[in-house]
Protein backbone atom coordinates (compact mmCIF):
# COMPACT_ATOMS: atom_id res chain seq x y z
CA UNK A 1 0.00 0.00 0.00
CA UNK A 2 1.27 3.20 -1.22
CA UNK A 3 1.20 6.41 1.08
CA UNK A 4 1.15 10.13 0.20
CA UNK A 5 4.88 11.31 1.35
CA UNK A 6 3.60 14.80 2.29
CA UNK A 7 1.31 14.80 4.99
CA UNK A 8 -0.56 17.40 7.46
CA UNK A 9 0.38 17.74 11.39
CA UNK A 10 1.76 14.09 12.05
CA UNK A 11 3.66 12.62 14.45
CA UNK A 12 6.69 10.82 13.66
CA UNK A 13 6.66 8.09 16.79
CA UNK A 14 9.67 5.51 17.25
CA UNK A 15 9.51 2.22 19.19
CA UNK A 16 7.98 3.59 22.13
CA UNK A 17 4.14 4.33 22.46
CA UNK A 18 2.52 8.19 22.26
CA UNK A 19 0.45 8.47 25.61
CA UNK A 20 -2.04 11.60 25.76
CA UNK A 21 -2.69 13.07 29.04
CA UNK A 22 -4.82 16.47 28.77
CA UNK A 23 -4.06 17.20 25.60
CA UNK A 24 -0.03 16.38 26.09
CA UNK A 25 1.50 13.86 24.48
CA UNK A 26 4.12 11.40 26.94
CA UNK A 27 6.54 8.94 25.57
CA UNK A 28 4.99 5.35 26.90
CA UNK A 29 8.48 3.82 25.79
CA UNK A 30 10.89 2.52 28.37
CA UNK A 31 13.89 0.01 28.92
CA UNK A 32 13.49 -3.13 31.20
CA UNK A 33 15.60 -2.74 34.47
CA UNK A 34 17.61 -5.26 35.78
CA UNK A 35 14.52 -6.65 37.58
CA UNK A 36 12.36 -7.08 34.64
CA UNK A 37 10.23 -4.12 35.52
CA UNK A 38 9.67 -1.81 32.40
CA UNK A 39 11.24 1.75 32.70
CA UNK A 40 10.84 5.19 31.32
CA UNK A 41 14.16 7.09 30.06
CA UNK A 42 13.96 9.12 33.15
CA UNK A 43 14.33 6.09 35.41
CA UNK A 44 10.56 6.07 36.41
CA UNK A 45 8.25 3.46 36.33
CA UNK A 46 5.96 2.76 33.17
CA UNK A 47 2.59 2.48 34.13
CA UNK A 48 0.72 -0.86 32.48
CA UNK A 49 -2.77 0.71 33.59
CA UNK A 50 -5.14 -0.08 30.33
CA UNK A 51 -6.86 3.49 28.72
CA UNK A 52 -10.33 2.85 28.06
CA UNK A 53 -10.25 5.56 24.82
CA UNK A 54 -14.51 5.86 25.02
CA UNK A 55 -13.94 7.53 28.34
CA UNK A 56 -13.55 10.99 29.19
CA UNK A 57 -13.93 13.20 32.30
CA UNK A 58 -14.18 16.76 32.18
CA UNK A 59 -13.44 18.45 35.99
CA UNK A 60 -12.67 22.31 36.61
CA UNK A 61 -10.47 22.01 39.34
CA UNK A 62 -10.23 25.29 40.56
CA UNK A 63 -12.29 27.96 41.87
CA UNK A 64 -11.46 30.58 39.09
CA UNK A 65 -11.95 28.34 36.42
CA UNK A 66 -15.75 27.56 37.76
CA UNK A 67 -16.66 31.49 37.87
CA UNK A 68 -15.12 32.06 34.05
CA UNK A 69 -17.04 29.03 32.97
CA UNK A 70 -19.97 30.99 34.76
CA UNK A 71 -19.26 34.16 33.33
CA UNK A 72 -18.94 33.47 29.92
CA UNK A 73 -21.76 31.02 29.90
CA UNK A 74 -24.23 34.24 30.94
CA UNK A 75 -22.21 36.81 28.77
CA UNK A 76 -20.42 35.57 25.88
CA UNK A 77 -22.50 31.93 24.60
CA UNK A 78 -25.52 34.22 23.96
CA UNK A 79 -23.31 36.24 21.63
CA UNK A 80 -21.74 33.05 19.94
CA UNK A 81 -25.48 31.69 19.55
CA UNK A 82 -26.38 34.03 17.61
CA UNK A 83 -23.61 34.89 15.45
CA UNK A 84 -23.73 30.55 14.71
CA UNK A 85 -27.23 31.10 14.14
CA UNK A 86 -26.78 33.16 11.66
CA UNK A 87 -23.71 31.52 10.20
CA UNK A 88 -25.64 28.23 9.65
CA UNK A 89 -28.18 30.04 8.25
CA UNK A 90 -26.39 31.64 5.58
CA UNK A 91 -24.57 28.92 4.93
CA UNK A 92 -27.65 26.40 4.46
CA UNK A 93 -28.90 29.32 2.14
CA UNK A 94 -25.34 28.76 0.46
CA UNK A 95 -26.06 25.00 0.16
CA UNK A 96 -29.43 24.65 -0.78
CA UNK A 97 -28.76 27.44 -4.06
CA UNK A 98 -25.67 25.24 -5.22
CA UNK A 99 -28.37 21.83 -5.02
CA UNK A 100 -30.87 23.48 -6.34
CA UNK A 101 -31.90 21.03 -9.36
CA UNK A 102 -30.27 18.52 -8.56
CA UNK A 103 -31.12 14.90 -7.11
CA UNK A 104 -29.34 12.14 -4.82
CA UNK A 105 -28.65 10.17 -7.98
CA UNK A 106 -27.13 13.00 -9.85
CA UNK A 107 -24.97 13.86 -6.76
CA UNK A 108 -23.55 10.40 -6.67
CA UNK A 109 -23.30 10.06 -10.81
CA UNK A 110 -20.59 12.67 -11.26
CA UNK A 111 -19.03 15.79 -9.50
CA UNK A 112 -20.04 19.16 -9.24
CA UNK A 113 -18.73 21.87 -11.46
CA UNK A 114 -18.53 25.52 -12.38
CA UNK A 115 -20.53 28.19 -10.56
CA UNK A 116 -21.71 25.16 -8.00
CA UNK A 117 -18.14 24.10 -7.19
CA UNK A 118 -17.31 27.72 -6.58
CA UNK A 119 -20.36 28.74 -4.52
CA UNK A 120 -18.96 25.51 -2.91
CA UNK A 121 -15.94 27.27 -1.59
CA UNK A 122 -17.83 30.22 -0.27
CA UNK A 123 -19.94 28.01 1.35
CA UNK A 124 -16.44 26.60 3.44
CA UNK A 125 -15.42 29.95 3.85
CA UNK A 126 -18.67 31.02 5.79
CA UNK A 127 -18.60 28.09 7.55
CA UNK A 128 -14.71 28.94 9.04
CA UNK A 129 -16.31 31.90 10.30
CA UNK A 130 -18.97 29.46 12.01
CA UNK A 131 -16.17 27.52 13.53
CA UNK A 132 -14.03 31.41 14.50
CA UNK A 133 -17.46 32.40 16.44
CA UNK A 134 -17.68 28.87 17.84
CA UNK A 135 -13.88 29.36 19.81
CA UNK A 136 -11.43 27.97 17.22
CA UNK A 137 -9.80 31.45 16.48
CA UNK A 138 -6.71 29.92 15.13
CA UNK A 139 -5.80 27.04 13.19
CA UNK A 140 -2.22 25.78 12.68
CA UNK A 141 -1.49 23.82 9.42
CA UNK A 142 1.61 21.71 9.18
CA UNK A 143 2.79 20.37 5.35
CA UNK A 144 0.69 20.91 2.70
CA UNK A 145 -2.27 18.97 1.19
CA UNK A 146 -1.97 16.63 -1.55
CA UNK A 147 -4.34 17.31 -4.89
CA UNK A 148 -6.46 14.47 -6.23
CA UNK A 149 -4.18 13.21 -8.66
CA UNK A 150 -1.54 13.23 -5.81
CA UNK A 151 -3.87 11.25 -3.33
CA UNK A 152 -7.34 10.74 -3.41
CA UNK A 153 -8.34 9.89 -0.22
CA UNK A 154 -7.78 12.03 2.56
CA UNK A 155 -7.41 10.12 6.21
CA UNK A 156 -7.93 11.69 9.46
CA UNK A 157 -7.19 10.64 13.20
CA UNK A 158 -7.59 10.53 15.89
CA UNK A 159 -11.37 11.07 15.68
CA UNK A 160 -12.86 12.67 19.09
CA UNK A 161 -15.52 15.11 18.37
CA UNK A 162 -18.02 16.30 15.74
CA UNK A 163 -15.74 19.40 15.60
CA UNK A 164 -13.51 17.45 13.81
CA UNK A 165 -15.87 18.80 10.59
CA UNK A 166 -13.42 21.92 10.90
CA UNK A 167 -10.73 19.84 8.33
CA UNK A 168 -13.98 19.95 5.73
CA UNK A 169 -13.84 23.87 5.49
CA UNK A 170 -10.14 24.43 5.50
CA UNK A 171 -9.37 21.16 3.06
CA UNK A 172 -11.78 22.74 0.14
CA UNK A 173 -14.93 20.29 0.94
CA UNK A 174 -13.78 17.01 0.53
CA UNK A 175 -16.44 14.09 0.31
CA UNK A 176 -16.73 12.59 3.52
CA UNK A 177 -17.80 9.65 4.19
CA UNK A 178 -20.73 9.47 6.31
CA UNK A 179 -23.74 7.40 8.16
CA UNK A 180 -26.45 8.30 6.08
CA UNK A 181 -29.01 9.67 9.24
CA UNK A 182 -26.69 12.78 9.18
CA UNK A 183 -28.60 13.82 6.28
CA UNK A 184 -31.53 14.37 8.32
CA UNK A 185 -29.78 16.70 9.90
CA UNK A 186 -31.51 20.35 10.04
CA UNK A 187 -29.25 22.78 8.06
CA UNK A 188 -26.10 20.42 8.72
CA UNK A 189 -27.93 17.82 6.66
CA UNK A 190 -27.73 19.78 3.32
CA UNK A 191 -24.16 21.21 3.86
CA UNK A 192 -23.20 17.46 3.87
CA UNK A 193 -24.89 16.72 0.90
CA UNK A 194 -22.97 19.34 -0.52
CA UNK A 195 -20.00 17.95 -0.25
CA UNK A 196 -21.12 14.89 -2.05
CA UNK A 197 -20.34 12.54 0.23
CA UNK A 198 -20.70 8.71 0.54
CA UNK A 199 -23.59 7.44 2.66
CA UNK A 200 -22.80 4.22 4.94
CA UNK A 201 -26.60 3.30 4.94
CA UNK A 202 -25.96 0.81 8.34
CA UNK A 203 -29.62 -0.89 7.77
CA UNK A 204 -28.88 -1.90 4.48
CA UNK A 205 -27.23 -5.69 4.67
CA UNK A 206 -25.40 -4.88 1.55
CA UNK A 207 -23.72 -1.42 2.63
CA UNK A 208 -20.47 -2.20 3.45
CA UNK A 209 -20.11 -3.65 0.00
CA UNK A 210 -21.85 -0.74 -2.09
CA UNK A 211 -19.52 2.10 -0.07
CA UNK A 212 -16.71 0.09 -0.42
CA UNK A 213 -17.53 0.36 -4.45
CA UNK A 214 -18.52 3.86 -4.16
CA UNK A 215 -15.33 4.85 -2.67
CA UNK A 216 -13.21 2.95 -5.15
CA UNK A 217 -15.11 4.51 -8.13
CA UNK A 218 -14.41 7.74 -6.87
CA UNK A 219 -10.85 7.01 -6.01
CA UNK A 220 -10.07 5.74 -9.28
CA UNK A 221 -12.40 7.94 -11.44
CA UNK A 222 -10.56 10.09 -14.08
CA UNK A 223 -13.41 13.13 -13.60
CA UNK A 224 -12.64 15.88 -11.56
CA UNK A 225 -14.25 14.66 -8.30
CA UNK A 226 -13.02 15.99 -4.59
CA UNK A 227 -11.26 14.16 -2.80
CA UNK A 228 -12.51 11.16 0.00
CA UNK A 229 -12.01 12.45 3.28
CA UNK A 230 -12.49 9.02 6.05
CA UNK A 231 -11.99 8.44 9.40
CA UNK A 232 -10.71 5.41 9.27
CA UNK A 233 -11.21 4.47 13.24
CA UNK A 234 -15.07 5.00 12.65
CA UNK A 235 -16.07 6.51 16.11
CA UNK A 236 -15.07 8.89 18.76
CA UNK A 237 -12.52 8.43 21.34
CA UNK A 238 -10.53 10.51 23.79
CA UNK A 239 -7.86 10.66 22.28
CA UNK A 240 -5.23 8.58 24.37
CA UNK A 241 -4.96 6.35 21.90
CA UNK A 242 -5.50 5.25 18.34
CA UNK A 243 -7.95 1.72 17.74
CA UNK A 244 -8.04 -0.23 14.78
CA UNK A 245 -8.73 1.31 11.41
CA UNK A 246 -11.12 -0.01 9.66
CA UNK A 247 -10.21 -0.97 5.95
CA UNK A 248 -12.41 1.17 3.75
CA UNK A 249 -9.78 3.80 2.92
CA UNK A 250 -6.94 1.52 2.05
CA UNK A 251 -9.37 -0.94 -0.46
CA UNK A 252 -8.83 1.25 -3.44
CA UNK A 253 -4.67 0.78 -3.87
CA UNK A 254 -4.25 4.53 -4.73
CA UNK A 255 -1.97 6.81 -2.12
CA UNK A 256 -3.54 7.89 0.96
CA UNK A 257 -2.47 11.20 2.62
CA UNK A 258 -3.24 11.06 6.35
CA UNK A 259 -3.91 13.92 8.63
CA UNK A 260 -3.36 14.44 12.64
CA UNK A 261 -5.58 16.21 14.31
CA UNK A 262 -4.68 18.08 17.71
CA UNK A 263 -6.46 20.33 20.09
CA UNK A 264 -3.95 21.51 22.05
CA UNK A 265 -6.50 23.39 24.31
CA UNK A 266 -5.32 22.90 28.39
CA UNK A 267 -9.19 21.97 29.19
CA UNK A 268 -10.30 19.51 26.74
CA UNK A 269 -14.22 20.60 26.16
CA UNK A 270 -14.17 19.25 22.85
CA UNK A 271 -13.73 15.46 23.00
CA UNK A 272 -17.05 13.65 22.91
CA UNK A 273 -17.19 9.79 24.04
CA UNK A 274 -19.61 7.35 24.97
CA UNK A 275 -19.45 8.29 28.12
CA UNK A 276 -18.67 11.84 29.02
CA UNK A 277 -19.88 15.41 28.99
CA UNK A 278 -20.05 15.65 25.51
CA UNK A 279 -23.04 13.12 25.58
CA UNK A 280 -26.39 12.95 25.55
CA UNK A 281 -28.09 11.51 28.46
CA UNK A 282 -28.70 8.27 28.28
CA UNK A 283 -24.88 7.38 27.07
CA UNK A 284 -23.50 9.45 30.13
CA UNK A 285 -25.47 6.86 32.26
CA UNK A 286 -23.64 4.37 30.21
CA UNK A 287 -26.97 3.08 28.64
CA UNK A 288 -26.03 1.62 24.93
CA UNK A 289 -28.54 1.56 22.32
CA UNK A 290 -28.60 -1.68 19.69
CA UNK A 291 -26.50 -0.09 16.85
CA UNK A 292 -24.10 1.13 20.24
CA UNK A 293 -24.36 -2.40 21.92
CA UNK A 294 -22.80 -4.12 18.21
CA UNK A 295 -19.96 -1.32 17.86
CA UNK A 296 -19.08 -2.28 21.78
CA UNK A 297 -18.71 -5.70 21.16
CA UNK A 298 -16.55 -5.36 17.61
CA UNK A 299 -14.19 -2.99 19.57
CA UNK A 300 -14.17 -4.31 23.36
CA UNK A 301 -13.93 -7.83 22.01
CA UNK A 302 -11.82 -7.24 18.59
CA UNK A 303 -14.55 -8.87 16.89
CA UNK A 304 -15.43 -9.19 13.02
CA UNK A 305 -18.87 -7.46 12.25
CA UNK A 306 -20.35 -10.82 10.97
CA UNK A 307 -19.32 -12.50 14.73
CA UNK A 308 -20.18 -9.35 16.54
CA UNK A 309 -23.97 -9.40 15.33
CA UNK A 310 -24.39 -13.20 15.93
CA UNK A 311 -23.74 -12.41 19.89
CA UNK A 312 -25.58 -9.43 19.56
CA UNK A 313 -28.50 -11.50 18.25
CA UNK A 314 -28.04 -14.00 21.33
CA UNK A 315 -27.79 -11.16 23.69
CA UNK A 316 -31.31 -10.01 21.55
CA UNK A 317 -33.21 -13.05 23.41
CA UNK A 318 -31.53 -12.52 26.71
CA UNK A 319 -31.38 -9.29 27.08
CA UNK A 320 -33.24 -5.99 26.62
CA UNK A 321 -30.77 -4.94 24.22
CA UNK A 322 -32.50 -1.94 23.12
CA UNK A 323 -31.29 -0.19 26.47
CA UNK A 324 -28.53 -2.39 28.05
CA UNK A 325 -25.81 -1.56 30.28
CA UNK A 326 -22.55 -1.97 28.65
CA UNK A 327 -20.57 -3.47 31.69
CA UNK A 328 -23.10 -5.68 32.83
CA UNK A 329 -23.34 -7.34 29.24
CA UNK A 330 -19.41 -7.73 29.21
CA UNK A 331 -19.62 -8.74 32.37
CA UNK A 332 -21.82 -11.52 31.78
CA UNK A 333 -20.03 -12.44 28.71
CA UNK A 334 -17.01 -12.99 30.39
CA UNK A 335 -18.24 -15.45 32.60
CA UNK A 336 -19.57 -17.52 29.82
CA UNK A 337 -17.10 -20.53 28.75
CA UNK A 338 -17.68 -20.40 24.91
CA UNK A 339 -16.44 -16.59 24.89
CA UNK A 340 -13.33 -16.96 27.12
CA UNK A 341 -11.27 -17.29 23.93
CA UNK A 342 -12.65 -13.85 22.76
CA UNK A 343 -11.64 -12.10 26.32
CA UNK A 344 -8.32 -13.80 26.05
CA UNK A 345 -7.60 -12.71 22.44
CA UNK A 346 -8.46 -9.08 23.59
CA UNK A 347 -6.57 -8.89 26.96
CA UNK A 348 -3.23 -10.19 24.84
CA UNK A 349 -3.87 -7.56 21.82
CA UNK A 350 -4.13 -5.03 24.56
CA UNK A 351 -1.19 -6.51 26.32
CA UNK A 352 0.82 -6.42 23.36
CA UNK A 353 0.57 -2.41 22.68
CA UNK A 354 2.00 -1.54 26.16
């Protein structure tokens, strides 16, 4: 597999293993002292306590941080609001002139071009002022990006937050690719579509298959189409670590460029995990839904998606999977002979990134 050789804000990491505490990156590697025991350079201790990446806790420590999280809340979020407000507006506005005419099929059958592609790039440009009024007042870029012909697919982690849309406007509109509820989306919905993206439609047995083909046509496609942006890890984490990518960027054989994102922020407010602030309600009681439930399993467990829905299935009869505690079903899994092998495979991939 052939890579792009210029790439934007990455990390160039050697034996040892990138650990990120509050937004800092630590060298996890070490040497083994005489006793075994595994060493940073410093002479301290490596600890082998296991991240849990769909975690996140969000504390304001001190007493001055609580009253300017107060203050601006009363003050300055009413001002953002409605500058956004207005933002999203115009930029909806933006989106739904450039579609005008134009169906889903058309959309998917071959790329945009003149006065559409241009209104296109006003349409990223009023959406960086969306993301300036939202708190991102400065954006650092490191390299330079790739053109089509260069590499077609764009590839960006660590994914931790739907602000990670900010790329979109500053990369020229890339197609993303996308579960196809998000365009249901009010306003948001049709700047997606505008971008011409590829749909993952998850209820669909034969998805995987038809984006896979969609994102090799357009890969491979001698038109003038933007390029694929992915995220290859295909969820939200916390950014401590990276998890498995999954293989939809990497099917079409063409050079990938990928892209690091930071926030280098001292107060992480952005990252949004399972379970968190960043949540809705019933995940920050730890409450999984069905589709939630399956993704825990492939990614606690290391499963395929094929193995991952037969337990879910099982669980189906057993369980009230439709709002089930995630521990308690992993829980109850582990104590069950015929998955022991799964548990054991996991705890010795873990084991074997430390």
């Amino acid at each position: 597999m052939r890579y792009s050789s210029k790439e934007i804000e990455t990390m160039v990491v050697g034996d040892g293993i990138m650990e990120e505490s509050n937004g800092k990156l630590k060298n996890g590697g070490g040497v083994k002292s005489e006793g075994g025991a595994l060493m940073a350079e410093e002479g301290r201790p490596v600890s082998s306590e296991i991240l849990n990446p769909f975690v996140h806790r969000l504390e304001l420590e001190t007493t001055y941080d609580k009253l300017k999280a107060i203050f601006l809340t009363i003050f300055l979020l009413p001002v953002r609001l409605m500058a956004i407000t207005a933002l999203v507006i115009m930029a909806w506005l933006l989106a739904c002139v450039g579609l005008h005419g134009l169906s889903e099929e058309d959309l998917r059958k071959a790329p945009l071009k003149g006065w559409r592609r241009k209104l296109r790039v006003v349409t990223c440009w009023v959406m960086r002022a969306f993301f300036v009024c939202g708190g991102f007042h400065y954006l650092r870029v490191k390299g330079r990006q790739a053109s089509f012909k260069e590499a077609p697919i764009l590839a960006l982690a660590p994914h931790s937050t739907f602000f990670d849309a900010l790329p979109v406007t500053y990369l020229g509109g890339p197609s993303i690719v996308a579960k196809a509820e998000t365009s249901q989306l009010p306003f948001f919905g049709k700047l997606i579509n505008y971008t011409q993206p590829v749909y993952v439609w998850r209820d669909d047995p034969n998805s995987r298959q038809n984006t896979v083909k969609e994102i090799i046509e357009r890969a491979t496609s001698k038109e003038d189409w933007p390029q694929v942006m992915i995220f290859p890890e295909g969820t939200c984490t916390n950014r401590s670590c990276l998890i498995t990518f999954k293989s939809g960027a990497f099917y079409p054989g063409v050079p990938v460029q990928p892209v690091c994102i930071r926030y280098p922020n001292k107060l992480d407010t952005v990252t949004w995990t399972w379970e968190g602030p960043g949540v809705c309600s019933s995940n920050a009681s730890n409450t999984l839904t069905a589709l939630e439930l399956r993704k825990a399993l492939r990614l606690s467990l290391c499963l395929s998606e094929d193995e991952s829905d037969r337990i879910f299935q099982q669980l189906q009869r057993e369980y009230n999977c439709n709002a089930v505690d995630h521990e308690m079903v992993l829980a109850a899994l582990s104590g069950r002979p015929e998955l022991q092998h799964l548990f054991v495979a996991s705890e010795a991939k873990r084991k074997k990134t430390i």
